[in-house]
PDB file of N, CA and C in Angstrom:
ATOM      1  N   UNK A   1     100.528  26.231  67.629  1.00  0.00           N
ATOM      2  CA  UNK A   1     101.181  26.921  66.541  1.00  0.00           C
ATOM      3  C   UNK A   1     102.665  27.052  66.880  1.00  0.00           C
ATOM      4  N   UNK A   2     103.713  26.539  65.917  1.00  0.00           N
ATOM      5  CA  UNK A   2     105.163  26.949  66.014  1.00  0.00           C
ATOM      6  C   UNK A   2     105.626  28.233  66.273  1.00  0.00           C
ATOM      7  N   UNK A   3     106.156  28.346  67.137  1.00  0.00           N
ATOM      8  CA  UNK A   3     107.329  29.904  67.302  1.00  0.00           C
ATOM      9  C   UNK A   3     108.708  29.837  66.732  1.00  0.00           C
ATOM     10  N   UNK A   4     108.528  29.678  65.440  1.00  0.00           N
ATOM     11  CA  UNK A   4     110.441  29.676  65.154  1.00  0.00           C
ATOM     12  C   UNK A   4     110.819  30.961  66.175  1.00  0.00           C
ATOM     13  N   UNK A   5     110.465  31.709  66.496  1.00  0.00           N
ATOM     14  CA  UNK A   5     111.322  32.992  67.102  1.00  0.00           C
ATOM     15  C   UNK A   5     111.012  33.578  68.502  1.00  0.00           C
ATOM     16  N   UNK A   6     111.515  33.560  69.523  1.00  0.00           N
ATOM     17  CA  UNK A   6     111.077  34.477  69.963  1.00  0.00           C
ATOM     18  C   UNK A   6     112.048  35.427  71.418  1.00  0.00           C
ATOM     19  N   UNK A   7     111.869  36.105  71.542  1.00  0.00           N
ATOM     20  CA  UNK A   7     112.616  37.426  72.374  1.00  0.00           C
ATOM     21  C   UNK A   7     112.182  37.978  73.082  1.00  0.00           C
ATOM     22  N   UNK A   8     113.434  37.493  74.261  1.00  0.00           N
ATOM     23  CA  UNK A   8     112.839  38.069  75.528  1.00  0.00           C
ATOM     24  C   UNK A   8     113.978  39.412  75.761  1.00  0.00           C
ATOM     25  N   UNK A   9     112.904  40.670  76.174  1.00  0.00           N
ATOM     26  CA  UNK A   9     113.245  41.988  76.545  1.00  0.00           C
ATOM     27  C   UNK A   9     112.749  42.027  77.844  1.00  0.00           C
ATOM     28  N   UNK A  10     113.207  41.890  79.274  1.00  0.00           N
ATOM     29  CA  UNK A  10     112.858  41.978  80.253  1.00  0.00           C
ATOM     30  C   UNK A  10     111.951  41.279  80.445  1.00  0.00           C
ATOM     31  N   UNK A  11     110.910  41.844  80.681  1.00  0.00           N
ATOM     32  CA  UNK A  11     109.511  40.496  81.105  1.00  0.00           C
ATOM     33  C   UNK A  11     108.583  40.981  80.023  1.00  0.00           C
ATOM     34  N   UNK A  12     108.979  41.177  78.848  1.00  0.00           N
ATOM     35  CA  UNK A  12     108.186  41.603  77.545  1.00  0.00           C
ATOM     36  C   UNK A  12     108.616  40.198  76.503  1.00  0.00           C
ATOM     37  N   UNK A  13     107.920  39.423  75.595  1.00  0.00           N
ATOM     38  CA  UNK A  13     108.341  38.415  75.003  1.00  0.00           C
ATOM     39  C   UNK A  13     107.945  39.098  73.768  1.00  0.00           C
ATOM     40  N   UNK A  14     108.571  38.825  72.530  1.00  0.00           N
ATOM     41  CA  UNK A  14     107.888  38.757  70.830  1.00  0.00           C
ATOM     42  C   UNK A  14     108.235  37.739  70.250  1.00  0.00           C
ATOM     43  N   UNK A  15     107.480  37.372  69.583  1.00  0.00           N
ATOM     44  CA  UNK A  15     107.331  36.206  69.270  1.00  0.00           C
ATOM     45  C   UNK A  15     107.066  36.185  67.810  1.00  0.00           C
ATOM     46  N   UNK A  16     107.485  35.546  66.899  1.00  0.00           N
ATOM     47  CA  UNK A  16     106.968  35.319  65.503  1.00  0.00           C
ATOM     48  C   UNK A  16     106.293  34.176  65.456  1.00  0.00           C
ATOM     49  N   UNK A  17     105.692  34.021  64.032  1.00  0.00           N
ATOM     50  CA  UNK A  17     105.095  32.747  63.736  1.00  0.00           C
ATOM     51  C   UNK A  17     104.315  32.925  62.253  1.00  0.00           C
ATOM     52  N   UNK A  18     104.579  32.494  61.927  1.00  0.00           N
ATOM     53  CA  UNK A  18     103.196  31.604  60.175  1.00  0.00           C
ATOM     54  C   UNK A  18     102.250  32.631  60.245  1.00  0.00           C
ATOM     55  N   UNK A  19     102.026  33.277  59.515  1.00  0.00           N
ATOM     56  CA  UNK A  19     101.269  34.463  59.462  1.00  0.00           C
ATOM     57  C   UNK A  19     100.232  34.421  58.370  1.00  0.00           C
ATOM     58  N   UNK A  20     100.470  33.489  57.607  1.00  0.00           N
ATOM     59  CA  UNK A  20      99.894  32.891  56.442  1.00  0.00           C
ATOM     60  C   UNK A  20      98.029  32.464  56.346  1.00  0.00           C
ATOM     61  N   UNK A  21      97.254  33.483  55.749  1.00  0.00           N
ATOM     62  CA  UNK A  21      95.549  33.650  56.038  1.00  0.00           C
ATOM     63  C   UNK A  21      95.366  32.335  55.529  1.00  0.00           C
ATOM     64  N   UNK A  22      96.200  31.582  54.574  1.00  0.00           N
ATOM     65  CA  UNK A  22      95.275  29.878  54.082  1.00  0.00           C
ATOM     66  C   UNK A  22      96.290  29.684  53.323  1.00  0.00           C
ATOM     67  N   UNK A  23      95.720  28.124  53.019  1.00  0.00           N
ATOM     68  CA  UNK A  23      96.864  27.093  53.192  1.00  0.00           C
ATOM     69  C   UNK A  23      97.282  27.870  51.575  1.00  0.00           C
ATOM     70  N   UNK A  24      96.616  28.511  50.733  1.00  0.00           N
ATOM     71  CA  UNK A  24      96.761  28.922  49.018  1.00  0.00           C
ATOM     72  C   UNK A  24      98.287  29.879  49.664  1.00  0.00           C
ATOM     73  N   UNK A  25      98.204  30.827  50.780  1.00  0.00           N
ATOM     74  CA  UNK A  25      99.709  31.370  50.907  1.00  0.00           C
ATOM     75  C   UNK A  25     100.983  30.333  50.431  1.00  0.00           C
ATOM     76  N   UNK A  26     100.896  29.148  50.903  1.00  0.00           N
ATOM     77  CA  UNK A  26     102.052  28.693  51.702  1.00  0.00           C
ATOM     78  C   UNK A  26     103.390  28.449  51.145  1.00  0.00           C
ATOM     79  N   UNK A  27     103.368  29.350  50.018  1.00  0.00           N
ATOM     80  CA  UNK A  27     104.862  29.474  48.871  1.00  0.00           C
ATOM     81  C   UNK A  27     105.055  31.255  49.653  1.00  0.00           C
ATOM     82  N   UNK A  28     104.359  31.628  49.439  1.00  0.00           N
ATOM     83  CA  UNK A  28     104.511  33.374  50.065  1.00  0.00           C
ATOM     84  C   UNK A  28     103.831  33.601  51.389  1.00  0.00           C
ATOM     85  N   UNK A  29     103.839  32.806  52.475  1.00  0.00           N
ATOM     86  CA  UNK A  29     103.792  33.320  53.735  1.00  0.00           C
ATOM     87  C   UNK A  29     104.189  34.688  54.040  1.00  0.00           C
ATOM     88  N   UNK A  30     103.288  34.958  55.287  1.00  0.00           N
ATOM     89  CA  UNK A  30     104.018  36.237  55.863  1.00  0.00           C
ATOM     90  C   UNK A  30     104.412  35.574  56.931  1.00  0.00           C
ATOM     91  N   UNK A  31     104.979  36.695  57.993  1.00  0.00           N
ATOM     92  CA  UNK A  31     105.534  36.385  59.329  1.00  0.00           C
ATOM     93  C   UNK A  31     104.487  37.728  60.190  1.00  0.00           C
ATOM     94  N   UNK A  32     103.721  36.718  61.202  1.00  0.00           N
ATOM     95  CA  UNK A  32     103.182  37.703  62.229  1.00  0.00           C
ATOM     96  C   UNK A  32     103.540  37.430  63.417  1.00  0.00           C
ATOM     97  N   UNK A  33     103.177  38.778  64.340  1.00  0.00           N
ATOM     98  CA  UNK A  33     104.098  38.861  65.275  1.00  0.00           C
ATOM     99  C   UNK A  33     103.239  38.824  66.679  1.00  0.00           C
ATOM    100  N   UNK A  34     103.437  38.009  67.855  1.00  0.00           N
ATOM    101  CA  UNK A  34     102.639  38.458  68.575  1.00  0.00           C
ATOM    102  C   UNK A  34     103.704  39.401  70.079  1.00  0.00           C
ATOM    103  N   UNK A  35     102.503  38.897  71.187  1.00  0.00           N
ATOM    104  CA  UNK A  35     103.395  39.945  72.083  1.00  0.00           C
ATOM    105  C   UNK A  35     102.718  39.675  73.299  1.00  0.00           C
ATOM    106  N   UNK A  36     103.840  39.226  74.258  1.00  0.00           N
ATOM    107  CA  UNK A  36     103.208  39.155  75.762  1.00  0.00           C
ATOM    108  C   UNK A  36     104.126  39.028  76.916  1.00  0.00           C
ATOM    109  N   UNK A  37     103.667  38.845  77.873  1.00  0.00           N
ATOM    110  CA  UNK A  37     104.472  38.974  79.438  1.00  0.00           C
ATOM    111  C   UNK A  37     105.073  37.633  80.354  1.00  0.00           C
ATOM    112  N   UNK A  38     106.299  37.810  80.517  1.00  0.00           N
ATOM    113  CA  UNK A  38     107.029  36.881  81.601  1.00  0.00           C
ATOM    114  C   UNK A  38     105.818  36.964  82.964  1.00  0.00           C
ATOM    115  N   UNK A  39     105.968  35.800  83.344  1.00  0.00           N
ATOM    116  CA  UNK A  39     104.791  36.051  84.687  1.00  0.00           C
ATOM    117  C   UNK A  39     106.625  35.462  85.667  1.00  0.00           C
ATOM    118  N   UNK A  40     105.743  35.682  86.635  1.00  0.00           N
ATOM    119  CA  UNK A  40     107.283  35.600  88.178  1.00  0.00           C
ATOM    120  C   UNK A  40     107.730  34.000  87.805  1.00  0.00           C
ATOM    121  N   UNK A  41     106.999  32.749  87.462  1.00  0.00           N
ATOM    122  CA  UNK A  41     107.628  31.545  87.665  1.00  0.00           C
ATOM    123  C   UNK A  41     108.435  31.493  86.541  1.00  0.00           C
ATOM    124  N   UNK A  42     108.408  32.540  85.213  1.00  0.00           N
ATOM    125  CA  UNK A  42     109.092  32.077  84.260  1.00  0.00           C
ATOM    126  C   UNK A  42     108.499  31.542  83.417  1.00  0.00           C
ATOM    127  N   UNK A  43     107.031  31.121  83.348  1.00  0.00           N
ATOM    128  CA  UNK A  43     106.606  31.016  82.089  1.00  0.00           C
ATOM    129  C   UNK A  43     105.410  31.950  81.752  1.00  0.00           C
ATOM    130  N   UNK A  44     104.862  31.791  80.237  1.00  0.00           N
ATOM    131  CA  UNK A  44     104.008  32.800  79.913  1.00  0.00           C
ATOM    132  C   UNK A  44     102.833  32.525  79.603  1.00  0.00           C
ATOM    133  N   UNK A  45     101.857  33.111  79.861  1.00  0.00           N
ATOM    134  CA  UNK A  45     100.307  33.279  79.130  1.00  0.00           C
ATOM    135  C   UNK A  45     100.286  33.044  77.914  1.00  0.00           C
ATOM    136  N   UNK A  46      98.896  33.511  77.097  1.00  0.00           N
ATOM    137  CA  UNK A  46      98.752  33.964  76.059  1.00  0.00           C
ATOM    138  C   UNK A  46      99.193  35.079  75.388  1.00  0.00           C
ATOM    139  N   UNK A  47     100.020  35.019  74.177  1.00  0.00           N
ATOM    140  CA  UNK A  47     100.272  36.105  73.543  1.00  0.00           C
ATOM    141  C   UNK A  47      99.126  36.230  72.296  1.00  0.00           C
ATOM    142  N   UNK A  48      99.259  38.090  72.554  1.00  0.00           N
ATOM    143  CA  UNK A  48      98.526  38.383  71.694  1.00  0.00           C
ATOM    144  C   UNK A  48      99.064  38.839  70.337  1.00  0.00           C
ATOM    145  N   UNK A  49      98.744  38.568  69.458  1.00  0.00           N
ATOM    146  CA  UNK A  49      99.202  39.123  67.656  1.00  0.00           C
ATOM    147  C   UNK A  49      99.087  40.477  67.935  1.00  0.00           C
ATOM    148  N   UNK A  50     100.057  41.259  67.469  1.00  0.00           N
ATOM    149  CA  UNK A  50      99.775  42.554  66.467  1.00  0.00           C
ATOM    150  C   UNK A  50      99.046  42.597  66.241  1.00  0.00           C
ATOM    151  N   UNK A  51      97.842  43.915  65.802  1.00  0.00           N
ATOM    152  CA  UNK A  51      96.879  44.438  65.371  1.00  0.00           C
ATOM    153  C   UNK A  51      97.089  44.698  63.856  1.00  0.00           C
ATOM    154  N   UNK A  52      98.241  45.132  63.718  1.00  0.00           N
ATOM    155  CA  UNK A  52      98.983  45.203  62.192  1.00  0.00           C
ATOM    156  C   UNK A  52      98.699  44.232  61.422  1.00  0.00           C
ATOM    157  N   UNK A  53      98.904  44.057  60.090  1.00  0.00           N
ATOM    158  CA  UNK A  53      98.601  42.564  59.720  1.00  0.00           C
ATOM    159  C   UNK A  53      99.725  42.074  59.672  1.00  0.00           C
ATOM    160  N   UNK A  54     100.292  40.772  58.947  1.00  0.00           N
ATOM    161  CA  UNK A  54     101.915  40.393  59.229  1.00  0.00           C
ATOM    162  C   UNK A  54     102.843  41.309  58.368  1.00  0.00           C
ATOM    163  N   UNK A  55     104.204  41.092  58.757  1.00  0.00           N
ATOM    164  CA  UNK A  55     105.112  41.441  58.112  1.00  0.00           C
ATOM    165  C   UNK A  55     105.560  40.491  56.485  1.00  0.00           C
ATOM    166  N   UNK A  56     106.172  41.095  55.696  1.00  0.00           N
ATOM    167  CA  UNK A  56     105.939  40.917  54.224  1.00  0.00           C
ATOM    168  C   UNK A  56     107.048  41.594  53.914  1.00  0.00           C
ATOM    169  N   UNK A  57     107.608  41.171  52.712  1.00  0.00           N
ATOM    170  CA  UNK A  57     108.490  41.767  51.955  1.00  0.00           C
ATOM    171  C   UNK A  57     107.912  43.148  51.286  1.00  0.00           C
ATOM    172  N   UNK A  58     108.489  43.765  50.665  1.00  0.00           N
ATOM    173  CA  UNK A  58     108.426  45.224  50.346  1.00  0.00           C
ATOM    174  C   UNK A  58     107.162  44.955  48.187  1.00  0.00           C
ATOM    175  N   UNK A  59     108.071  43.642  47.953  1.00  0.00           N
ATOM    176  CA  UNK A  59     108.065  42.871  46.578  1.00  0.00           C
ATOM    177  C   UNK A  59     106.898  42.040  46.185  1.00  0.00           C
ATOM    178  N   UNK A  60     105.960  42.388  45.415  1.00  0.00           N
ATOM    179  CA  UNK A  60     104.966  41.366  45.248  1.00  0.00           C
ATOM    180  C   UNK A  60     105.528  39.452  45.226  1.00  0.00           C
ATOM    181  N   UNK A  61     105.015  38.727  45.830  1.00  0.00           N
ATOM    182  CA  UNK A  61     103.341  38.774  46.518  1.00  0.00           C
ATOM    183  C   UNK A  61     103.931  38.814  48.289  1.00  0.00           C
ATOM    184  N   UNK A  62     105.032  39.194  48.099  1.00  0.00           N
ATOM    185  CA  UNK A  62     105.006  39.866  49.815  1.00  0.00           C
ATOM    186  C   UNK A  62     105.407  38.515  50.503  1.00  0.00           C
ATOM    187  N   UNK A  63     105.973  37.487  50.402  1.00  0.00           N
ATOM    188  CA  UNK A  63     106.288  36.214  51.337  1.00  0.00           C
ATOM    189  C   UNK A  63     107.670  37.343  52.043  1.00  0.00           C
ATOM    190  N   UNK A  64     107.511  36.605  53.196  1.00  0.00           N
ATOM    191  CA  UNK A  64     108.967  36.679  54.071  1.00  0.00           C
ATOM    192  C   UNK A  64     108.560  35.447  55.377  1.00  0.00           C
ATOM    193  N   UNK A  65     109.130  34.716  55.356  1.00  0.00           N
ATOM    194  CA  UNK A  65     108.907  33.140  56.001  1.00  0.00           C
ATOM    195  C   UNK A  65     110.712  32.902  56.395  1.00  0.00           C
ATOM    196  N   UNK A  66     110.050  31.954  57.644  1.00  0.00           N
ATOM    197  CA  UNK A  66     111.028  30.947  57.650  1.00  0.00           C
ATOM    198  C   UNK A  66     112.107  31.987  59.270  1.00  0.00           C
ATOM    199  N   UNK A  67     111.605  33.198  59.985  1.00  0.00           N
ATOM    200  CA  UNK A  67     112.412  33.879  60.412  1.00  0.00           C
ATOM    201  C   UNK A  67     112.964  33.223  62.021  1.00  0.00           C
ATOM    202  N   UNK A  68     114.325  33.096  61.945  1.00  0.00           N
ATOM    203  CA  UNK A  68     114.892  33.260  63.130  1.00  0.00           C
ATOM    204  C   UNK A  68     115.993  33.582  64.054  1.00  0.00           C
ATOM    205  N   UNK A  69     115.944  33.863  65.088  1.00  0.00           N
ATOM    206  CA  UNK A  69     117.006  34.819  65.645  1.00  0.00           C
ATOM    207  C   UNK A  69     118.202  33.576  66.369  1.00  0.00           C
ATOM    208  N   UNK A  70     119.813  34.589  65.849  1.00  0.00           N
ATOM    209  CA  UNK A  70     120.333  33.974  66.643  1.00  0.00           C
ATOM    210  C   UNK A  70     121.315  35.096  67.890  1.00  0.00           C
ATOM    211  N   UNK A  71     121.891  34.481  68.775  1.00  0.00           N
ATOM    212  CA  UNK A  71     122.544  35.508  69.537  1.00  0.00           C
ATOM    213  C   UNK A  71     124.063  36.038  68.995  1.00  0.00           C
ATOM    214  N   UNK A  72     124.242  37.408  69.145  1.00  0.00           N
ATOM    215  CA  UNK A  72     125.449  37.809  68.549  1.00  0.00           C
ATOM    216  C   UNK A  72     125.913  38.678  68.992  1.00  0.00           C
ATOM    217  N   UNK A  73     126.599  38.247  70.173  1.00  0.00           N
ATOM    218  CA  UNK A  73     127.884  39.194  70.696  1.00  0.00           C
ATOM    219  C   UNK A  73     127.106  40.298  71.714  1.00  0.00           C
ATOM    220  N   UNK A  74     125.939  39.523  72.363  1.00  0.00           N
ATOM    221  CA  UNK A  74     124.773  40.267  72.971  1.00  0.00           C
ATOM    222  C   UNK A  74     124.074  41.358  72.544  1.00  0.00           C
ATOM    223  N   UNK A  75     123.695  41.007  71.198  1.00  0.00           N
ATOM    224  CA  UNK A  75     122.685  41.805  70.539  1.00  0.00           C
ATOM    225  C   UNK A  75     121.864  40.294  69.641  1.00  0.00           C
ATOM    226  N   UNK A  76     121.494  40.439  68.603  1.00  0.00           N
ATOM    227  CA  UNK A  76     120.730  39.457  67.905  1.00  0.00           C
ATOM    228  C   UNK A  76     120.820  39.315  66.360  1.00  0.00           C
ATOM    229  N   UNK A  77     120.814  38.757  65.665  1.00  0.00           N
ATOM    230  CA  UNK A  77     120.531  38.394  64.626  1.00  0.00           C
ATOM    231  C   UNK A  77     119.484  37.786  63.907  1.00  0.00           C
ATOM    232  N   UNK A  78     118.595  38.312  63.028  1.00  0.00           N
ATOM    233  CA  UNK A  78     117.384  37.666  62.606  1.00  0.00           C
ATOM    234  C   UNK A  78     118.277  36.781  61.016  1.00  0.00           C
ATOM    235  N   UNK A  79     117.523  35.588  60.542  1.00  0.00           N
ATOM    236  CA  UNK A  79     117.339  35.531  59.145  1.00  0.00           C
ATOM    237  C   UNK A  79     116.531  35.095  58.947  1.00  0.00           C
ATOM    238  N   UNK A  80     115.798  35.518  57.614  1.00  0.00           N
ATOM    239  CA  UNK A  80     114.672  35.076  56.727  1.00  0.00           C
ATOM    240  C   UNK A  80     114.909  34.935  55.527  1.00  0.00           C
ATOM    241  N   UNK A  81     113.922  34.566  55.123  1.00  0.00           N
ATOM    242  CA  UNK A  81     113.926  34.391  53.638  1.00  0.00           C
ATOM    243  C   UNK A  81     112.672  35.176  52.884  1.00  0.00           C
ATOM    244  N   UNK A  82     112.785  36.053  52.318  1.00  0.00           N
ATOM    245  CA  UNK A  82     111.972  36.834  51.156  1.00  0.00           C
ATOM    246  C   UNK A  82     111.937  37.001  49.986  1.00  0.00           C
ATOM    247  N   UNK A  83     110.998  37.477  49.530  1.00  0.00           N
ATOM    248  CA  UNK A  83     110.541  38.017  48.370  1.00  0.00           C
ATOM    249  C   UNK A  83     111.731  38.729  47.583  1.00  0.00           C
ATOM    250  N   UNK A  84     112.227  38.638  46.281  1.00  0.00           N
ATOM    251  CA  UNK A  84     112.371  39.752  45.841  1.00  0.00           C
ATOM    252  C   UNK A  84     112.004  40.739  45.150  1.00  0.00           C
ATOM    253  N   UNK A  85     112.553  41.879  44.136  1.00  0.00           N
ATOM    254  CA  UNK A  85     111.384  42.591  43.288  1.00  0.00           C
ATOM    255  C   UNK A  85     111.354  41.475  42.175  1.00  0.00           C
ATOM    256  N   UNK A  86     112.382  40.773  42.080  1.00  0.00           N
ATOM    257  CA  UNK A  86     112.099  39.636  40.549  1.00  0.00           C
ATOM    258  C   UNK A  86     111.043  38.671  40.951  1.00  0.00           C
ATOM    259  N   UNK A  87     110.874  38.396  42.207  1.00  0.00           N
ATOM    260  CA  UNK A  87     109.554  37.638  42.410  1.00  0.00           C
ATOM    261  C   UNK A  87     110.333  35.972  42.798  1.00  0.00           C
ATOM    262  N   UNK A  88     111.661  36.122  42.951  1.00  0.00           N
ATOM    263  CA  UNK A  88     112.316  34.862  43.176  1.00  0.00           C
ATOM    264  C   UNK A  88     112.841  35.295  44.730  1.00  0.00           C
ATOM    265  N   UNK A  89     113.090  34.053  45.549  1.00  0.00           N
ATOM    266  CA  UNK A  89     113.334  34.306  47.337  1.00  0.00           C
ATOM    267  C   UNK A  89     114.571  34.455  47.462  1.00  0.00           C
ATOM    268  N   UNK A  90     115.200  34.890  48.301  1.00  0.00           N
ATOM    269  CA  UNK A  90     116.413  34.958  48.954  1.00  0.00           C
ATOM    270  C   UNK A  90     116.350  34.945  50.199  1.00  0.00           C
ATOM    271  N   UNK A  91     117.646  34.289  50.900  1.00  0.00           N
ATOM    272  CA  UNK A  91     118.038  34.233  52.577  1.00  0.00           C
ATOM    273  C   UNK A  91     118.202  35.930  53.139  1.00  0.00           C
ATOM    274  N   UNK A  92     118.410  36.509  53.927  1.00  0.00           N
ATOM    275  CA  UNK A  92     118.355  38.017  54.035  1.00  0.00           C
ATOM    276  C   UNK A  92     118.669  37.657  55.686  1.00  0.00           C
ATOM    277  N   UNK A  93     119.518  38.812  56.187  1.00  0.00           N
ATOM    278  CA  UNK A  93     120.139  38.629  57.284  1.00  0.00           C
ATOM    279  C   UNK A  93     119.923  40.258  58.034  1.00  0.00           C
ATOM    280  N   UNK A  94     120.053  40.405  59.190  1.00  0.00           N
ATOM    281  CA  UNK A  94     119.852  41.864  59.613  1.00  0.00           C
ATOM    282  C   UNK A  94     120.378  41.832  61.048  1.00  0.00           C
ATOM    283  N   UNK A  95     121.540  42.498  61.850  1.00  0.00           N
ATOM    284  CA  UNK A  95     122.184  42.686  63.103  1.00  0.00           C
ATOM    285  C   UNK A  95     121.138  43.294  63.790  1.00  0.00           C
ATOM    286  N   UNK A  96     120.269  43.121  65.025  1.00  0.00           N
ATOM    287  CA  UNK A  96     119.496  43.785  66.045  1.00  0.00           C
ATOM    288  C   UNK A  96     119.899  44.606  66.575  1.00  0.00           C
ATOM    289  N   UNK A  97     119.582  46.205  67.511  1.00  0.00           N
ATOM    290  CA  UNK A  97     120.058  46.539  68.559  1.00  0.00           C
ATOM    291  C   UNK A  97     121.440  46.842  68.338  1.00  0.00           C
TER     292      UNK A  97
END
């Protein structure tokens, strides 16, 4: 499975990815999130998903797809693309931290 995203906080990783229950989503994806540990050589195990279900726009039918981070001035930057309340997508941007 693709990781467009993912972030490392010490030896804590998050990770996004396609969150999408069947292929009928795949205009309104969500984004789910998983979560796991740096081991000493530098690479990682299995991450586990959130228990939550994915993340979603606020706006029916809830897509938010496509998310990824860039670095900015040593904090982060996400963009995605979502839902709006008109039901048409937009790019959407948000400063981390």
């Amino acid at each position: 499975m693709p990781l467009p995203a993912v972030l490392q906080a010490g030896e804590e990783l998050l990770a996004a990815y396609d969150g999408r229950a069947s292929a009928e989503e795949n205009w309104e994806e969500r984004t789910g999130v998983a979560r796991g540990r740096l081991a000493d050589d530098g690479t990682f195990g299995p991450l586990a998903a959130e228990p939550e279900p994915p993340i979603g726009s606020p706006y029916p039918p809830h897509g938010l797809r496509y998310l990824t981070l860039a670095p900015a001035g040593g904090r982060h930057r996400i963009y995605y693309e979502a839902t709006r309340a008109d039901g048409a997508h937009e790019l959407r941007t948000e400063l981390l931290g």
